[in-house]
C-alpha atoms as a PDB file:
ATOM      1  CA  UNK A   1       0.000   0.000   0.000  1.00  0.00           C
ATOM      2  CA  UNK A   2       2.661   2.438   0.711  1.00  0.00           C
ATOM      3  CA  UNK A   3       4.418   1.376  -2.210  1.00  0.00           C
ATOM      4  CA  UNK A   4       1.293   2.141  -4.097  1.00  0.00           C
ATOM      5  CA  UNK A   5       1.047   6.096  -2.461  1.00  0.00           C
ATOM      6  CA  UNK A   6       4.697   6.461  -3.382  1.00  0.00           C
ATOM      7  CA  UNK A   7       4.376   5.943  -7.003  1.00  0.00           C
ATOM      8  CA  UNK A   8       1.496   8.272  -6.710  1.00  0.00           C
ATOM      9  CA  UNK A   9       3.506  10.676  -5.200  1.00  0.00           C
ATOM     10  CA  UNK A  10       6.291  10.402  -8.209  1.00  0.00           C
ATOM     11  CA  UNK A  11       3.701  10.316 -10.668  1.00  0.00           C
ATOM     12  CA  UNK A  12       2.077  13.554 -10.021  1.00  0.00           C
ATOM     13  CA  UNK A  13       6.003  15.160  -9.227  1.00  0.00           C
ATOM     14  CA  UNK A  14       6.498  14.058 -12.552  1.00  0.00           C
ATOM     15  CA  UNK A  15       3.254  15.671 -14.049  1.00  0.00           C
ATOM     16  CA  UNK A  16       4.489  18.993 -12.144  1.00  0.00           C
ATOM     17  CA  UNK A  17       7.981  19.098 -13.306  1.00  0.00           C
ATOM     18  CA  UNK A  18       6.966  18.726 -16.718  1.00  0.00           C
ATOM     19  CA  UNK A  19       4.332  21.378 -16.613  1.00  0.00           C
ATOM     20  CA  UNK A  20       6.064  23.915 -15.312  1.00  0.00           C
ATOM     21  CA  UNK A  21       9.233  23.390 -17.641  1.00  0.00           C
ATOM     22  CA  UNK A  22       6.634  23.315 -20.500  1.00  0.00           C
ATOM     23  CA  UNK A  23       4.532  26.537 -19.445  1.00  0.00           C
ATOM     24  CA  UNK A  24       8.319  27.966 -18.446  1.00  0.00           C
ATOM     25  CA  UNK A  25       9.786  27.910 -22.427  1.00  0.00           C
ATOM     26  CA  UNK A  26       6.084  29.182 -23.684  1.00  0.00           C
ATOM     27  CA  UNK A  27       6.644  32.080 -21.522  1.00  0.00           C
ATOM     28  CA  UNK A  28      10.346  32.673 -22.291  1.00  0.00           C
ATOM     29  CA  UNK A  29       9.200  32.849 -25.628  1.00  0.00           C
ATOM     30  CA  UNK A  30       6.053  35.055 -25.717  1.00  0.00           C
ATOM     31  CA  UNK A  31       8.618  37.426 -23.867  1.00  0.00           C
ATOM     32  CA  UNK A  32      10.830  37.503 -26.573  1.00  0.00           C
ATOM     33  CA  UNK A  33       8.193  37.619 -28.838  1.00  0.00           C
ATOM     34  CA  UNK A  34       6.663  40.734 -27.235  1.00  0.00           C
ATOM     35  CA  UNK A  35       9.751  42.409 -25.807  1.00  0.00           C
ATOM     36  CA  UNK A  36      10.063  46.119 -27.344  1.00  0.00           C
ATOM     37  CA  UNK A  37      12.846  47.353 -29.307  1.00  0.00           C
ATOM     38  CA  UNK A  38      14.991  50.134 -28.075  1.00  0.00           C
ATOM     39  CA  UNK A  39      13.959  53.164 -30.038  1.00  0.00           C
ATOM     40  CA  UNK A  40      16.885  53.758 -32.548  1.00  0.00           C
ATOM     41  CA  UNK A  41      17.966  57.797 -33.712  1.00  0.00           C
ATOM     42  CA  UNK A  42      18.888  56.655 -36.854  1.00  0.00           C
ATOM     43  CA  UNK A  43      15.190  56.277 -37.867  1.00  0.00           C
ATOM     44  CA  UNK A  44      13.700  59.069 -36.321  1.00  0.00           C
ATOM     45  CA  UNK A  45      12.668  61.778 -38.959  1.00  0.00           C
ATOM     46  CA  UNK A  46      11.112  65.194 -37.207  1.00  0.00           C
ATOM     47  CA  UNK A  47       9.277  68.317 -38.045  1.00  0.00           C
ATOM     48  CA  UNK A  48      12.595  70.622 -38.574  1.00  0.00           C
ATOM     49  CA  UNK A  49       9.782  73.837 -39.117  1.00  0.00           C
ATOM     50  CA  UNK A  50       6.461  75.441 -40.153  1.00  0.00           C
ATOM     51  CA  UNK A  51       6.138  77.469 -43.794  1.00  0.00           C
ATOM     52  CA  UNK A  52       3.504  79.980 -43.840  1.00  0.00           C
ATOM     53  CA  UNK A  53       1.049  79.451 -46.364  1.00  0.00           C
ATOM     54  CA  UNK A  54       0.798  82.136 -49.253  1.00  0.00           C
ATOM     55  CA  UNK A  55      -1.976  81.328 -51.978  1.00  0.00           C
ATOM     56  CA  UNK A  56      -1.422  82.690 -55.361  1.00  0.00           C
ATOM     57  CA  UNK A  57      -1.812  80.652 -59.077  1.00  0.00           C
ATOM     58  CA  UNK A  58      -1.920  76.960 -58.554  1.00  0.00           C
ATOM     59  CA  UNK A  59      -2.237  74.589 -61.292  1.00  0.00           C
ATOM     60  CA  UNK A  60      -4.789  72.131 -60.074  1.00  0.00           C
ATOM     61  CA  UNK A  61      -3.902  69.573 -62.488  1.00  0.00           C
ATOM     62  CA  UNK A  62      -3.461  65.698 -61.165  1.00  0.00           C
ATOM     63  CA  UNK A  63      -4.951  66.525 -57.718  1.00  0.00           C
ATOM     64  CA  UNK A  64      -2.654  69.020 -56.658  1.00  0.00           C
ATOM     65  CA  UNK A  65      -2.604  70.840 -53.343  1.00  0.00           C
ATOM     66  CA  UNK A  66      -2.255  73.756 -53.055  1.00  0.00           C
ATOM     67  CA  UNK A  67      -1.820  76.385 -50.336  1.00  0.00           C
ATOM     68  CA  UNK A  68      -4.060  78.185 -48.550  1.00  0.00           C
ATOM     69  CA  UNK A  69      -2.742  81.528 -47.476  1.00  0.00           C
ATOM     70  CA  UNK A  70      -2.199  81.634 -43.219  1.00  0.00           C
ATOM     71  CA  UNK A  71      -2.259  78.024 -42.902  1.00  0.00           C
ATOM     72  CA  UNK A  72       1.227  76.646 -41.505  1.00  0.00           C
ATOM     73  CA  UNK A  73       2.479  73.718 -43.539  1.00  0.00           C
ATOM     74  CA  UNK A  74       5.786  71.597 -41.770  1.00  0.00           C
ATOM     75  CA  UNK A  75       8.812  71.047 -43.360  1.00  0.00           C
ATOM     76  CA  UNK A  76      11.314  68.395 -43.193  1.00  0.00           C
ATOM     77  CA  UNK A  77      15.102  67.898 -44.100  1.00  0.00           C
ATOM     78  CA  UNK A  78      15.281  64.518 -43.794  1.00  0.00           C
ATOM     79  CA  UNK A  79      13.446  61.269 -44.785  1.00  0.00           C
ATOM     80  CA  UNK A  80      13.050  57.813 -43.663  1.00  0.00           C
ATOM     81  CA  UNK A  81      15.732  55.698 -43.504  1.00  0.00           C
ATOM     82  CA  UNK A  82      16.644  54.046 -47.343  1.00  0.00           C
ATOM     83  CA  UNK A  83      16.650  50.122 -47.463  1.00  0.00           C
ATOM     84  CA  UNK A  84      15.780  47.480 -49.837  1.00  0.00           C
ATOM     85  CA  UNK A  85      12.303  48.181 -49.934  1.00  0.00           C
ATOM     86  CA  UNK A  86      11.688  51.875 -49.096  1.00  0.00           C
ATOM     87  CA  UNK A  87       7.799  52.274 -48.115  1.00  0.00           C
ATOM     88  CA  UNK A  88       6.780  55.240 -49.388  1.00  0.00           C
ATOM     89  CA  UNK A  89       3.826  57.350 -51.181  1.00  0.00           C
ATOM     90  CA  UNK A  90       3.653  57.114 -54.450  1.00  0.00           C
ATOM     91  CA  UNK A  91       2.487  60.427 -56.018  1.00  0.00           C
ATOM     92  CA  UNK A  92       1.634  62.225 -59.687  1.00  0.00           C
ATOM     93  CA  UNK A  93       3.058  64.996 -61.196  1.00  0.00           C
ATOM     94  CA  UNK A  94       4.096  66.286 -65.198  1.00  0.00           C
ATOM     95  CA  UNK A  95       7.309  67.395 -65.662  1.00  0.00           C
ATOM     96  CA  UNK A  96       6.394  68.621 -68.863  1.00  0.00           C
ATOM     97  CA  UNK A  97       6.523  72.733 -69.881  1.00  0.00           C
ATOM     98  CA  UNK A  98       3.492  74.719 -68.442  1.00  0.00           C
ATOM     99  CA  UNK A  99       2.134  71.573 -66.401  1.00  0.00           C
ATOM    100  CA  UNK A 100       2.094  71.044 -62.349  1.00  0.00           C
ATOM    101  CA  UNK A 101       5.593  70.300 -62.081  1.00  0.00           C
ATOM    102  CA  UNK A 102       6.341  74.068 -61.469  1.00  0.00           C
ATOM    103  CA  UNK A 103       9.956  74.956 -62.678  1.00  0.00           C
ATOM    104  CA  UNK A 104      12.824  72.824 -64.798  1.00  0.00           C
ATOM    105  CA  UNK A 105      13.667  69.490 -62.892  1.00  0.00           C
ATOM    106  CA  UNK A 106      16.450  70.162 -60.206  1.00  0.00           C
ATOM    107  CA  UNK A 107      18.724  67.637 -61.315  1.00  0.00           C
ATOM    108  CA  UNK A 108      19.138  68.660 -64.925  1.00  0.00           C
ATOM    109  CA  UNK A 109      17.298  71.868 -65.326  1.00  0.00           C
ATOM    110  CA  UNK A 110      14.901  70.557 -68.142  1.00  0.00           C
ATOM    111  CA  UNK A 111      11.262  69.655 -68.574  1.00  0.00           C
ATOM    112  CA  UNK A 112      10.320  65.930 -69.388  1.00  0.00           C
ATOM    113  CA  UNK A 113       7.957  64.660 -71.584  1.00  0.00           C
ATOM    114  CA  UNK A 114       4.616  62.773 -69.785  1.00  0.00           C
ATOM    115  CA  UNK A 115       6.000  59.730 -71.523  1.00  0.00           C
ATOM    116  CA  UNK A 116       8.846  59.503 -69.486  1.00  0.00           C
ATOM    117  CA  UNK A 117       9.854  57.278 -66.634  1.00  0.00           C
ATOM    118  CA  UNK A 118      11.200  60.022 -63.677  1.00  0.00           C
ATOM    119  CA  UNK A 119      10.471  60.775 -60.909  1.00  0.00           C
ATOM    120  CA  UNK A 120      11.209  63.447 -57.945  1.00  0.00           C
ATOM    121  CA  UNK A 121      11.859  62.328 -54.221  1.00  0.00           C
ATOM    122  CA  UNK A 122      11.563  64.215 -51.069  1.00  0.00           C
ATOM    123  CA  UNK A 123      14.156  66.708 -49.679  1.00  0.00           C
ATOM    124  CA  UNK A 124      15.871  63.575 -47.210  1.00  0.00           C
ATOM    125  CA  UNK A 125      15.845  61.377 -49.624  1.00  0.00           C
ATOM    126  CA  UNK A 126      17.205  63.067 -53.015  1.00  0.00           C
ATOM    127  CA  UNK A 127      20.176  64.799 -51.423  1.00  0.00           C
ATOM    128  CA  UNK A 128      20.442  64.840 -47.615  1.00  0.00           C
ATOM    129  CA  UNK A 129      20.697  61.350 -46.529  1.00  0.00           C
ATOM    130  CA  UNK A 130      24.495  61.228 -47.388  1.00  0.00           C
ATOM    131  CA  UNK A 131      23.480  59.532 -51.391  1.00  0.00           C
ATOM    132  CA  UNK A 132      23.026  62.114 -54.118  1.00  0.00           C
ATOM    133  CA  UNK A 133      20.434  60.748 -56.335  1.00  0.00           C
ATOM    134  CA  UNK A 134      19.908  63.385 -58.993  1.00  0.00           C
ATOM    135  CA  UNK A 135      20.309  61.696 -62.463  1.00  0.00           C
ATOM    136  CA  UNK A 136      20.198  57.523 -60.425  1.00  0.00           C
ATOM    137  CA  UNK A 137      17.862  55.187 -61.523  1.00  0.00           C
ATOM    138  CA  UNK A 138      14.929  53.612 -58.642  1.00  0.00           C
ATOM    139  CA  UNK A 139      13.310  50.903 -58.812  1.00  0.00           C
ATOM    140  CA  UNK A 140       9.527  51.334 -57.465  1.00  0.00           C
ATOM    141  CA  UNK A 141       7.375  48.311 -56.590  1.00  0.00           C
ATOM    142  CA  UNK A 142       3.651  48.716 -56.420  1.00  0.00           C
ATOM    143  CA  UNK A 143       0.541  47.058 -57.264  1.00  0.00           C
ATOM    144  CA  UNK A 144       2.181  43.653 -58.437  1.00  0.00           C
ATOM    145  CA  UNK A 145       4.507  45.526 -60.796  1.00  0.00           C
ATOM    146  CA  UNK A 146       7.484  47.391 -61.014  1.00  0.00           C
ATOM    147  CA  UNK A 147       8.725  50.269 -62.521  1.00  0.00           C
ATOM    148  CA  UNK A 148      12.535  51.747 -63.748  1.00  0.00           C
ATOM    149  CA  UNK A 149      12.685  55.465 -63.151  1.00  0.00           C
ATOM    150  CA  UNK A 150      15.325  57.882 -63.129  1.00  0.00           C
ATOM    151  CA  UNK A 151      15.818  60.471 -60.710  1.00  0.00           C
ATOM    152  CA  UNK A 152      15.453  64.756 -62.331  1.00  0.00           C
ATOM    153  CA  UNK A 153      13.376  66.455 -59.596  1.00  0.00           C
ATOM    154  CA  UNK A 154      13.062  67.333 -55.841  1.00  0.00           C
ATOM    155  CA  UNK A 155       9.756  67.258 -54.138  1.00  0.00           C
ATOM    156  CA  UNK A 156      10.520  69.466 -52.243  1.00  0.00           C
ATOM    157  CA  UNK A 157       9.775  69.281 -48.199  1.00  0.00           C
ATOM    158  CA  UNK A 158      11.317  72.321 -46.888  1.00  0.00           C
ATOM    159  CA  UNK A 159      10.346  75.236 -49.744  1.00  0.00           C
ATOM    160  CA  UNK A 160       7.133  75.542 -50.833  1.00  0.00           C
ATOM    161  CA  UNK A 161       3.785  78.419 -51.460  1.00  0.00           C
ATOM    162  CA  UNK A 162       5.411  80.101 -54.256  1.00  0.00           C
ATOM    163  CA  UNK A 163       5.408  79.784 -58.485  1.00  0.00           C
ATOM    164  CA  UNK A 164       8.670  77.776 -58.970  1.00  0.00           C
ATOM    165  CA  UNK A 165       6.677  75.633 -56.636  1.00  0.00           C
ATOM    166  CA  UNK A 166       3.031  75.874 -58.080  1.00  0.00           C
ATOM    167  CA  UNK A 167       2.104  77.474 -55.093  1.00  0.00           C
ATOM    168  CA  UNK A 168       1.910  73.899 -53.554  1.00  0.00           C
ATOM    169  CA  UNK A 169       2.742  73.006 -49.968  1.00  0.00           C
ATOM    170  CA  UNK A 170       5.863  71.808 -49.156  1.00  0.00           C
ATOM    171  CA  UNK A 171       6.109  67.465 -49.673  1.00  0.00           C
ATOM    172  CA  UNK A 172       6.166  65.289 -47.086  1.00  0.00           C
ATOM    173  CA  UNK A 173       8.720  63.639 -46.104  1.00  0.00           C
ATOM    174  CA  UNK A 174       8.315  60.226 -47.844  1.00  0.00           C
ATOM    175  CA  UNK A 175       7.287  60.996 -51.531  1.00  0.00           C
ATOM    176  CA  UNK A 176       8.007  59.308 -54.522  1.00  0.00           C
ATOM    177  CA  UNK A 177       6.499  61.846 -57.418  1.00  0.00           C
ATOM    178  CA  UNK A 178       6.075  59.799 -60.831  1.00  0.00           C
ATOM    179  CA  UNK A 179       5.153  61.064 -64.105  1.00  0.00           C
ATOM    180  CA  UNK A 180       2.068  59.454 -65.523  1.00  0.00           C
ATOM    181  CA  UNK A 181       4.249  57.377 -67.176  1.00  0.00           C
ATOM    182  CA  UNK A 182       5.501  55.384 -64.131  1.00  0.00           C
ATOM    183  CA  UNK A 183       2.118  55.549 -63.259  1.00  0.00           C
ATOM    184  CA  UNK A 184       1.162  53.301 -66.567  1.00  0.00           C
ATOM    185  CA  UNK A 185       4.185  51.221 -65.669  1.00  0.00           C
ATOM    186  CA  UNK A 186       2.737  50.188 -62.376  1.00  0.00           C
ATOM    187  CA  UNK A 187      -0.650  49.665 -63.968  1.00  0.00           C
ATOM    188  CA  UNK A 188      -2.462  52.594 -61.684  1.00  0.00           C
ATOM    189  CA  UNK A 189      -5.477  54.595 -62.486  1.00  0.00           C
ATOM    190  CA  UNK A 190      -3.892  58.133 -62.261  1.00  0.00           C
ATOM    191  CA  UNK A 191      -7.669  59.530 -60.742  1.00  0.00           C
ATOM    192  CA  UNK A 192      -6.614  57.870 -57.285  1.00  0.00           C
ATOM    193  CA  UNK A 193      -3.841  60.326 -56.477  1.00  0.00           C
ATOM    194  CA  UNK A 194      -1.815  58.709 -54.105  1.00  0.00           C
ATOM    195  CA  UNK A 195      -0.514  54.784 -53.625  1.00  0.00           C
ATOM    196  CA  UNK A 196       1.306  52.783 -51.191  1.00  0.00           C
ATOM    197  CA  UNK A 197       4.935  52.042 -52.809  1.00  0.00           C
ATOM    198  CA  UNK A 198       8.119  51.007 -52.153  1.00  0.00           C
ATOM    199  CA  UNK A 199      11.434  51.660 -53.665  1.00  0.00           C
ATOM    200  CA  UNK A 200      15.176  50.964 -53.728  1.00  0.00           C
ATOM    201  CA  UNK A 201      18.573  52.442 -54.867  1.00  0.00           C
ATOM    202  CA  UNK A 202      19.555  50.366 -58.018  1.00  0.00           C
END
């Protein structure tokens, strides 16, 4: 009989030991799982300012926004970090004469034709990240596709609310601003405006 409560005894020590080693890992692991990450500097991208809006002759064309006098619009010199895929928002603009685009492209003081594949990136990302980009080629994934484009404008994030700039806010941070021709590329309907992209340095 007291053999018989003794093996009891080790049977239920047993049932115990392996419970708590099992339950033990499981929550070893949901703490790893759910631990937070140190916030890094290297990825931090802040307001550096506010621009004073100043209305005057906007070109409306491809959904453009443009300023309202007395409204304060932020700027930003820098972007997001750059890595293999780059989320970012993928915008419209013509580079061609007389359209939206404003001014001649800052990288090679031209216009380009609607049937091009360029682009403009923010402030941070074109030339004050430590990578000059004017005149590079991107590659922008989107919408199951992807799309070659080559670097000849700066959306500008810090200037904005005058003619060279259409009278248009200043970008945010994160913009990728593609002729309609990337637009095709990627197989968007230009009437949406905006789309989720991302991009890389080729």
């Amino acid at each position: 009989m007291a053999n018989m409560k003794l093996l009891a005894v080790f049977a239920v020590l047993q049932f115990l030991s392996l419970h708590l080693h099992v339950h033990g890992v499981s929550a070893s692991a949901v703490s790893r799982a759910h631990k937070p990450t140190k916030p890094g500097g290297s990825g931090k991208c802040h307001i550096s300012g506010f621009l004073h809006g100043v209305a005057g002759k906007c070109n409306r064309e491809h959904g453009s926004d443009c300023c309202v006098a007395g409204h304060r619009y932020p700027q930003f010199k820098c972007s997001p970090p750059v890595s293999a895929e780059t989320p970012a928002i993928l915008t419209l603009n013509s580079f061609a004469a007389g359209e939206d685009g404003g001014g001649k492209s800052f990288c090679d003081n031209r216009f380009h034709k609607d049937s091009e594949l360029v682009v403009a990136l923010s402030t941070g990302w074109l030339r004050l990240d430590g990578t000059r980009r004017c005149n590079k080629m991107i590659r922008i994934n989107g919408n199951g596709r992807f799309a070659m484009a080559k670097v000849v404008d700066e959306c500008d994030s810090v200037n904005g609310c005058e003619a060279e700039h259409n009278f248009e806010p200043p970008c945010p941070n994160n913009v990728v601003d593609g002729s309609p021709a990337v637009w095709k590329a990627l197989g968007l309907n230009e009437d949406i405006g905006e789309f989720k992209v991302t991009w890389s340095d080729v």
